[in-house]
N, C-alpha and C. Protein backbone atom coordinates (compact mmCIF):
# COMPACT_ATOMS: atom_id res chain seq x y z
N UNK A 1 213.91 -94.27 93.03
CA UNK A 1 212.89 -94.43 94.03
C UNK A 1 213.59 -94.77 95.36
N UNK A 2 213.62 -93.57 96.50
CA UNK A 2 214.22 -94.13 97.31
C UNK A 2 213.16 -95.07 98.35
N UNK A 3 214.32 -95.56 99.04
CA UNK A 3 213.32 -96.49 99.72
C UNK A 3 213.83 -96.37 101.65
N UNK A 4 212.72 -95.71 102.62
CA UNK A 4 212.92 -95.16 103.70
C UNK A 4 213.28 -96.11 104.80
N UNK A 5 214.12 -96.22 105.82
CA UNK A 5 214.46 -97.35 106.62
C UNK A 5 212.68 -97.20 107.69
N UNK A 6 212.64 -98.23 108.08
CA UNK A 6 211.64 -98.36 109.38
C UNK A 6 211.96 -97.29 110.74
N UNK A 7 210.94 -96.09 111.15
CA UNK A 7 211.53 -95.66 112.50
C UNK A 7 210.77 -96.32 113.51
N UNK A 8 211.93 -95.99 114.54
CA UNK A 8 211.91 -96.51 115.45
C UNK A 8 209.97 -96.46 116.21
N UNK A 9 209.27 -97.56 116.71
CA UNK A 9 208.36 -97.59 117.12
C UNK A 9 208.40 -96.48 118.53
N UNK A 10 206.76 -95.24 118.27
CA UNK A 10 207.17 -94.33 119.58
C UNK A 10 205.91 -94.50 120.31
N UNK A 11 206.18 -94.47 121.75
CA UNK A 11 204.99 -94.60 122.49
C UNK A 11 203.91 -93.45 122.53
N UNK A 12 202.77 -93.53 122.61
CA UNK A 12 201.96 -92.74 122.35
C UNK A 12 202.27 -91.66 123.61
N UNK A 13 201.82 -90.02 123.44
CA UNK A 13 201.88 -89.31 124.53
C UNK A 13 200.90 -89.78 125.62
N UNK A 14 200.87 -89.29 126.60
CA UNK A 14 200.46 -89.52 128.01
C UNK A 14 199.03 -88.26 127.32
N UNK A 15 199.22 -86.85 127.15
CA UNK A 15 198.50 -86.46 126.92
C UNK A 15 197.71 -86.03 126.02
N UNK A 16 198.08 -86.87 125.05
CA UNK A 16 196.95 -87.58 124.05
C UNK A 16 196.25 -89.15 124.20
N UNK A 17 196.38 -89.98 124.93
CA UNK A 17 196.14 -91.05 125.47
C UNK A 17 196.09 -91.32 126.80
N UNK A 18 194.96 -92.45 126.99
CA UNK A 18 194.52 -93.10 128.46
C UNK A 18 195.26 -94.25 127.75
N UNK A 19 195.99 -95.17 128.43
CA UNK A 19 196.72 -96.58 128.52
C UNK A 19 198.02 -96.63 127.24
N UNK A 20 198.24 -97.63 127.60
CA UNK A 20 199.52 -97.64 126.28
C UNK A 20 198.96 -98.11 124.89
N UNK A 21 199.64 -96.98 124.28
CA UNK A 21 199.28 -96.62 122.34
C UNK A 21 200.92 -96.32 121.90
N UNK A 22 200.57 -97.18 121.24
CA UNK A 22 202.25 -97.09 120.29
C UNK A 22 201.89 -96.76 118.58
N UNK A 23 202.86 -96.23 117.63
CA UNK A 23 202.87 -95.87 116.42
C UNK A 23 204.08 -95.57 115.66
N UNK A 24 203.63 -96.09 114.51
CA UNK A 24 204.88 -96.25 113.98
C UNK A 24 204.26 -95.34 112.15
N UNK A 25 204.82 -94.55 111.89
CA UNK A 25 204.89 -94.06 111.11
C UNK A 25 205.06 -94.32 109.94
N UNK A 26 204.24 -94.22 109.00
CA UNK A 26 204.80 -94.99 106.98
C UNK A 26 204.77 -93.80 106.26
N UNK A 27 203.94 -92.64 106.37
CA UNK A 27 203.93 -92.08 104.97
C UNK A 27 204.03 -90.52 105.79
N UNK A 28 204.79 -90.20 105.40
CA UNK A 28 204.85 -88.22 105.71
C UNK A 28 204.88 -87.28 104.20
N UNK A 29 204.09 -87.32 103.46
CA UNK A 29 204.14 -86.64 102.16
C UNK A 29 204.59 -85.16 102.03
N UNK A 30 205.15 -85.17 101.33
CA UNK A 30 206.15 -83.25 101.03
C UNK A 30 205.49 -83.03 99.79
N UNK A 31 205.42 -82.12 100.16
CA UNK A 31 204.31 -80.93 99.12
C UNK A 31 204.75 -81.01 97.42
N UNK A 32 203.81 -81.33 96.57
CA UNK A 32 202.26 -80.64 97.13
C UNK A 32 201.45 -81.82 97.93
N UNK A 33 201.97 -83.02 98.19
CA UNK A 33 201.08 -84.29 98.68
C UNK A 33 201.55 -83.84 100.49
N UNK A 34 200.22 -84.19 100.98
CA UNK A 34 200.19 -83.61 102.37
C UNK A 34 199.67 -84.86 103.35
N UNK A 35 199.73 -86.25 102.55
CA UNK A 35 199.14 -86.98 103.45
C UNK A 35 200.19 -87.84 104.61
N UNK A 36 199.53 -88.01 105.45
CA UNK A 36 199.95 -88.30 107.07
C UNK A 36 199.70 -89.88 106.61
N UNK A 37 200.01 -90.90 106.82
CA UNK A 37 199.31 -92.49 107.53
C UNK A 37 200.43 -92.83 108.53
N UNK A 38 199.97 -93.60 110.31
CA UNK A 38 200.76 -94.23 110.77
C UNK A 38 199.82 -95.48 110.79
N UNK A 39 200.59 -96.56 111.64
CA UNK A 39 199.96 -97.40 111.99
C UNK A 39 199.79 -97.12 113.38
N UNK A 40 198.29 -97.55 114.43
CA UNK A 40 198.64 -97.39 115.45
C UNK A 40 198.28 -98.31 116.08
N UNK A 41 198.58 -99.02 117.37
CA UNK A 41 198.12 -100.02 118.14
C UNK A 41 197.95 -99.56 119.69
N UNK A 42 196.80 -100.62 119.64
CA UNK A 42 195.69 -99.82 121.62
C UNK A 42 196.38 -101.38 122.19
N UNK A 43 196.72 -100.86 123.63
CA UNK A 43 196.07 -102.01 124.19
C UNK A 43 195.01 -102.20 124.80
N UNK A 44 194.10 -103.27 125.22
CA UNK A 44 193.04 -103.13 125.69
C UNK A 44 192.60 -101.94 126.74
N UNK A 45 191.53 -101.69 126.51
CA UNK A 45 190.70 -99.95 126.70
C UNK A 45 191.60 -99.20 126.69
N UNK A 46 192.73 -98.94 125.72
CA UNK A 46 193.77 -97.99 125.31
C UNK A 46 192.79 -96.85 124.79
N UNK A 47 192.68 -95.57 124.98
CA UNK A 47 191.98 -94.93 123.37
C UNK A 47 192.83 -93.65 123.32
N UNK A 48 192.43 -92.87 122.59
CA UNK A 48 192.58 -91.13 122.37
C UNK A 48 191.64 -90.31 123.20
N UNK A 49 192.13 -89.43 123.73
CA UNK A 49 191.50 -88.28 123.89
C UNK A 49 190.53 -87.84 123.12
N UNK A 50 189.72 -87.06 123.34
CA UNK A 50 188.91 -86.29 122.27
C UNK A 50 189.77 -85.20 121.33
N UNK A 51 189.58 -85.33 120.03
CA UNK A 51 190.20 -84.88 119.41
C UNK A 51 189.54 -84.10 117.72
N UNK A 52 190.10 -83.56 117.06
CA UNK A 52 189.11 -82.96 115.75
C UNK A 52 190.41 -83.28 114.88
N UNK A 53 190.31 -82.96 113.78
CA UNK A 53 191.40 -82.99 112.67
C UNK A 53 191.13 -82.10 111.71
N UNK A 54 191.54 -80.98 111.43
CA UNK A 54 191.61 -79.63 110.45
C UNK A 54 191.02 -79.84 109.10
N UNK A 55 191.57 -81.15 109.00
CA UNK A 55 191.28 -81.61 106.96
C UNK A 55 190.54 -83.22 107.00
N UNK A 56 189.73 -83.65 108.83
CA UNK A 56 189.25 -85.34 108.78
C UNK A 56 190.64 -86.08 108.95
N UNK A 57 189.82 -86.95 109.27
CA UNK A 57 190.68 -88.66 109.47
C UNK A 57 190.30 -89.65 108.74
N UNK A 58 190.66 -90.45 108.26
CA UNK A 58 190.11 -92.04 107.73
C UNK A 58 191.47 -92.96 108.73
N UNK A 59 190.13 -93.92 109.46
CA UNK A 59 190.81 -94.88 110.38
C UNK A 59 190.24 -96.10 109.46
N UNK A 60 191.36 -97.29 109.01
CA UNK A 60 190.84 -98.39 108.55
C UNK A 60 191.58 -99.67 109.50
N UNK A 61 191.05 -100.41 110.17
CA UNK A 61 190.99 -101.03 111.08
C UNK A 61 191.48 -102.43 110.42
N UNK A 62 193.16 -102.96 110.91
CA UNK A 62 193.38 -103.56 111.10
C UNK A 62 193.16 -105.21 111.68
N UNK A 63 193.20 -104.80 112.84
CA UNK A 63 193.13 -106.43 113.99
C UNK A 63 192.56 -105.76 115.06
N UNK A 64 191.72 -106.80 115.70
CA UNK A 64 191.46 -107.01 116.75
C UNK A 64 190.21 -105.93 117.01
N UNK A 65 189.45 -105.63 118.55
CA UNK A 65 188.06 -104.77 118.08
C UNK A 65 188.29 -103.50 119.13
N UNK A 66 187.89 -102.68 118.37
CA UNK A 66 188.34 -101.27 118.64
C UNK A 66 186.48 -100.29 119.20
N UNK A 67 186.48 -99.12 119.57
CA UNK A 67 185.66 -98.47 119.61
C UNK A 67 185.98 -97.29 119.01
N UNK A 68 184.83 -96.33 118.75
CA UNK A 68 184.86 -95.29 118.24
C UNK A 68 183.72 -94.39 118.46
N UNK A 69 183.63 -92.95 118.71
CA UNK A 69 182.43 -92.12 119.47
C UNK A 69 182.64 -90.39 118.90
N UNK A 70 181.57 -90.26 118.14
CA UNK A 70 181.47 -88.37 117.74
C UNK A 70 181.00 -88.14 118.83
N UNK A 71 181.30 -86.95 119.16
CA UNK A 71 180.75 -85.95 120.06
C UNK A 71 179.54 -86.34 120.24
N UNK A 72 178.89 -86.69 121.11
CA UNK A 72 177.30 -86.52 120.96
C UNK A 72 176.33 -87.93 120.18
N UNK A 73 176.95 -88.56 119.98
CA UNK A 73 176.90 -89.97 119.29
C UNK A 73 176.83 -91.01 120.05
N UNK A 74 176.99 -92.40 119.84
CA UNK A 74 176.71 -93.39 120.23
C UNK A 74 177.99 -94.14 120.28
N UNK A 75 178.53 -95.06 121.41
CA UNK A 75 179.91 -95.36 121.07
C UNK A 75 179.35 -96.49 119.72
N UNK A 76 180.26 -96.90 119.14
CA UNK A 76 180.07 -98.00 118.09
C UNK A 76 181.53 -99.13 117.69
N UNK A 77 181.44 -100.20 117.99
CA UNK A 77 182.59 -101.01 118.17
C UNK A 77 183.08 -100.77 116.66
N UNK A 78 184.37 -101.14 116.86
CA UNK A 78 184.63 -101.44 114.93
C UNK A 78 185.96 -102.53 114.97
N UNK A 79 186.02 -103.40 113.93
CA UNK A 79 186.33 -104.31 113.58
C UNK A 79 187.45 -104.34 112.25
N UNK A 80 187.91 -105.43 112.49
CA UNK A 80 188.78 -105.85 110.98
C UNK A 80 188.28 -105.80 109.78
N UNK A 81 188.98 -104.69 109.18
CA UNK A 81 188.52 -103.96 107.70
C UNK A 81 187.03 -103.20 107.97
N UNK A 82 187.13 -102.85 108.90
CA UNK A 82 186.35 -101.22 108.89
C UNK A 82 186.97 -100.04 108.88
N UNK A 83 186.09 -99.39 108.05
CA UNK A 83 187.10 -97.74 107.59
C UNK A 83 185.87 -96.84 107.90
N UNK A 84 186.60 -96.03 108.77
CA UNK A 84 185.51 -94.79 109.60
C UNK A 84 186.12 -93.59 108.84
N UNK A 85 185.21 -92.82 108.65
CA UNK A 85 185.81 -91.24 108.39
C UNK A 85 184.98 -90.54 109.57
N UNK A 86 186.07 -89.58 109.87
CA UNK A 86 185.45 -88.24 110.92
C UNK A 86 185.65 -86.75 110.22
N UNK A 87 184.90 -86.39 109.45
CA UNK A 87 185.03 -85.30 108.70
C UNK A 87 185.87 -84.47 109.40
N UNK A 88 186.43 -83.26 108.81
CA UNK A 88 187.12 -81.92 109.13
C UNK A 88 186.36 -81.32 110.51
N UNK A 89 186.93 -80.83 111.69
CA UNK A 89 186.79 -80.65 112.73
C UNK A 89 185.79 -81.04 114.05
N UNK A 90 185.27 -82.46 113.07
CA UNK A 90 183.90 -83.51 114.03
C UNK A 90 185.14 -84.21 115.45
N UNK A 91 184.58 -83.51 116.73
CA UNK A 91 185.35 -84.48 117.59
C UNK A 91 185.09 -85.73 118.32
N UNK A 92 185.88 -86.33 118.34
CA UNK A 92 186.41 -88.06 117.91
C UNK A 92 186.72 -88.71 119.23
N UNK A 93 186.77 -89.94 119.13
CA UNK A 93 187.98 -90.22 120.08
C UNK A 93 187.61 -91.55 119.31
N UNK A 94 188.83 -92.54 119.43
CA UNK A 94 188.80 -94.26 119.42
C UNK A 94 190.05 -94.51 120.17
N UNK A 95 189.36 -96.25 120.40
CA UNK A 95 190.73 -97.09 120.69
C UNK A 95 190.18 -98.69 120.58
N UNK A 96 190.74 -99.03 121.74
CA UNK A 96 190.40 -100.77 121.43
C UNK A 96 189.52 -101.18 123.18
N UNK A 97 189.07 -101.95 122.57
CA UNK A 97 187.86 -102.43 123.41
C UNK A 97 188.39 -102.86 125.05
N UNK A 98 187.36 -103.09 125.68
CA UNK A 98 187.96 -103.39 126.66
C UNK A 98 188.60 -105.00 126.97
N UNK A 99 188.49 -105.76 126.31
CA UNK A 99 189.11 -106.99 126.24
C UNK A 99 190.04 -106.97 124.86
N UNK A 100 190.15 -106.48 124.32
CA UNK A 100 190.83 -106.62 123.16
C UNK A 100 192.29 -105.51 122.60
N UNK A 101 192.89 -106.30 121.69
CA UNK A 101 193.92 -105.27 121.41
C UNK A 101 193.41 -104.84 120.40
N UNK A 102 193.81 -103.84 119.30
CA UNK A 102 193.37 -103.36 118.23
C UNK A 102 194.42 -102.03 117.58
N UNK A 103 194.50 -102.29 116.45
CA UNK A 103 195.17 -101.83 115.22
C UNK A 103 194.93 -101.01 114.63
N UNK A 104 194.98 -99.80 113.90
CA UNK A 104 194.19 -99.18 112.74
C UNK A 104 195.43 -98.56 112.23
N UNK A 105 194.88 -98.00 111.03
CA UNK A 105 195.65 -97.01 109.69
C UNK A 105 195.15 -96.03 109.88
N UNK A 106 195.80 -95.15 110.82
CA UNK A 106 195.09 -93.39 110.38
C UNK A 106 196.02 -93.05 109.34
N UNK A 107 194.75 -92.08 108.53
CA UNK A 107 194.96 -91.50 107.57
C UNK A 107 194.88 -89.85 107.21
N UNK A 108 195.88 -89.27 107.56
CA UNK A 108 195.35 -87.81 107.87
C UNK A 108 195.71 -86.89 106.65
N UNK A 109 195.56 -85.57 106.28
CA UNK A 109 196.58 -84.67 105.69
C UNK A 109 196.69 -83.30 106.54
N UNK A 110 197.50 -82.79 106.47
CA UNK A 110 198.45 -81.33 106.72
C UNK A 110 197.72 -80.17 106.70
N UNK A 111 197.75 -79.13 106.87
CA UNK A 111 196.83 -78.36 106.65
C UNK A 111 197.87 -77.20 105.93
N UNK A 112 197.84 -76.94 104.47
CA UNK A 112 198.46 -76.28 103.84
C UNK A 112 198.65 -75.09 104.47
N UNK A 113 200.42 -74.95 104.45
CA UNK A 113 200.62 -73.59 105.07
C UNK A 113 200.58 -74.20 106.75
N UNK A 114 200.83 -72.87 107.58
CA UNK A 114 200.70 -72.96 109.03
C UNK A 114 199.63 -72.01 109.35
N UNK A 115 198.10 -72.27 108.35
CA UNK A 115 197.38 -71.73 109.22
C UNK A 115 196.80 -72.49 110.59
N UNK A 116 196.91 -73.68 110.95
CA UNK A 116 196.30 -74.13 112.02
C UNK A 116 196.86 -75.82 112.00
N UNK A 117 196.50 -75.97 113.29
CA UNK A 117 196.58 -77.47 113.44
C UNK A 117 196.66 -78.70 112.59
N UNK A 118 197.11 -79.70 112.59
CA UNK A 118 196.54 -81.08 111.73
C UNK A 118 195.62 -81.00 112.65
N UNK A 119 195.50 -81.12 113.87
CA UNK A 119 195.38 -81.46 115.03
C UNK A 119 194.63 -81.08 116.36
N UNK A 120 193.78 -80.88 116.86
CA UNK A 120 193.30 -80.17 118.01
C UNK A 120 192.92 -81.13 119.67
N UNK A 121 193.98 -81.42 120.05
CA UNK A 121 193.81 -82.17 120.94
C UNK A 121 192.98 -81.93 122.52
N UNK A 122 191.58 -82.49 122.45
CA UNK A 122 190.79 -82.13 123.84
C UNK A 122 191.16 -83.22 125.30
N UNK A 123 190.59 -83.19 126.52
CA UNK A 123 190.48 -83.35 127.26
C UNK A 123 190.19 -85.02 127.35
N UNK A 124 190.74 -85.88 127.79
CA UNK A 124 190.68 -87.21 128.39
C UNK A 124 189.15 -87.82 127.95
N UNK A 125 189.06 -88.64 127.20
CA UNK A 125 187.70 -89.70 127.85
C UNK A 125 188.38 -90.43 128.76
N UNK A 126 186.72 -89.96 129.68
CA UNK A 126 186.40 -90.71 131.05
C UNK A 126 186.25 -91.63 131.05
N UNK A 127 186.75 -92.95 132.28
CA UNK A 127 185.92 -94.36 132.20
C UNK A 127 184.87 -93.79 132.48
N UNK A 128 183.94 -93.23 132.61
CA UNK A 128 182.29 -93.39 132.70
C UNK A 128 182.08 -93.02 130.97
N UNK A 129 182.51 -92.35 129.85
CA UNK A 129 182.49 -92.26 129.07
C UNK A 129 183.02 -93.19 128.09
N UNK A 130 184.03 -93.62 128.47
CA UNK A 130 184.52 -94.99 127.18
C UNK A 130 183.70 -96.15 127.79
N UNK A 131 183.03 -96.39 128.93
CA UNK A 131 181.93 -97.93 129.50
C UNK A 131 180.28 -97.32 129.39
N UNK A 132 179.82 -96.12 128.44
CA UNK A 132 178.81 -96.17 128.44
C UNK A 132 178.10 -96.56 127.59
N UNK A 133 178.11 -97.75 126.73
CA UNK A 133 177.76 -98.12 126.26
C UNK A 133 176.38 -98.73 126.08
């Protein structure tokens, strides 16, 4: 059983993120297991872009209080030991609140083969969109 050193903590992209998001990586599974988990951390009103995921997400929430918003939805805060799923290509965005830092476990998988994305990364939430609460 080998056992993997820690990598190095990487800052989140600029154009997948509004504010600083850092992540650190635990599980990259090789086939036939395809699952993704990092850990990731917001700083306050840190979030994601709008975004979809080919095969869903499961975010299970760490520390501190985070937000989260489907397309067309309602924002909805989330908290320590909440676990959100965003089905296969529902677009998303989260991060952490505006006073707060916040944590989560994404949980993704691969999309067998190179037919398409894990991934489909959209366009910025707006502050008029992450404060409409």
């Amino acid at each position: 059983m080998p056992i993997q050193p820690k990598q190095p903590t990487a800052k989140g992209p600029a154009e997948w993120f509004t504010g600083d998001v850092y992540l650190d990586g635990i599980a990259r599974g090789e086939e036939p297991s395809r699952v993704r988990v990092s850990t990731v951390r917001f700083t306050p009103s840190a979030r994601t872009a709008w975004h979809s995921h080919a095969v869903g997400q499961t975010l299970y929430v760490t520390e501190g209080r985070g937000l989260v918003q489907s397309r067309g939805g309602g924002i909805e805060e989330i908290r320590p030991g909440d676990v959100i799923y965003a089905p296969a290509d529902e677009w998303h965005w989260h991060g952490a609140a505006p006073d707060h830092f916040m944590t989560h476990l994404s949980i993704t998988e691969a999309v067998p083969g190179d037919e398409r994305p894990e991934v489909v990364w959209g366009e910025h939430v707006t502050d008029e969109e992450y404060h409409a609460r």
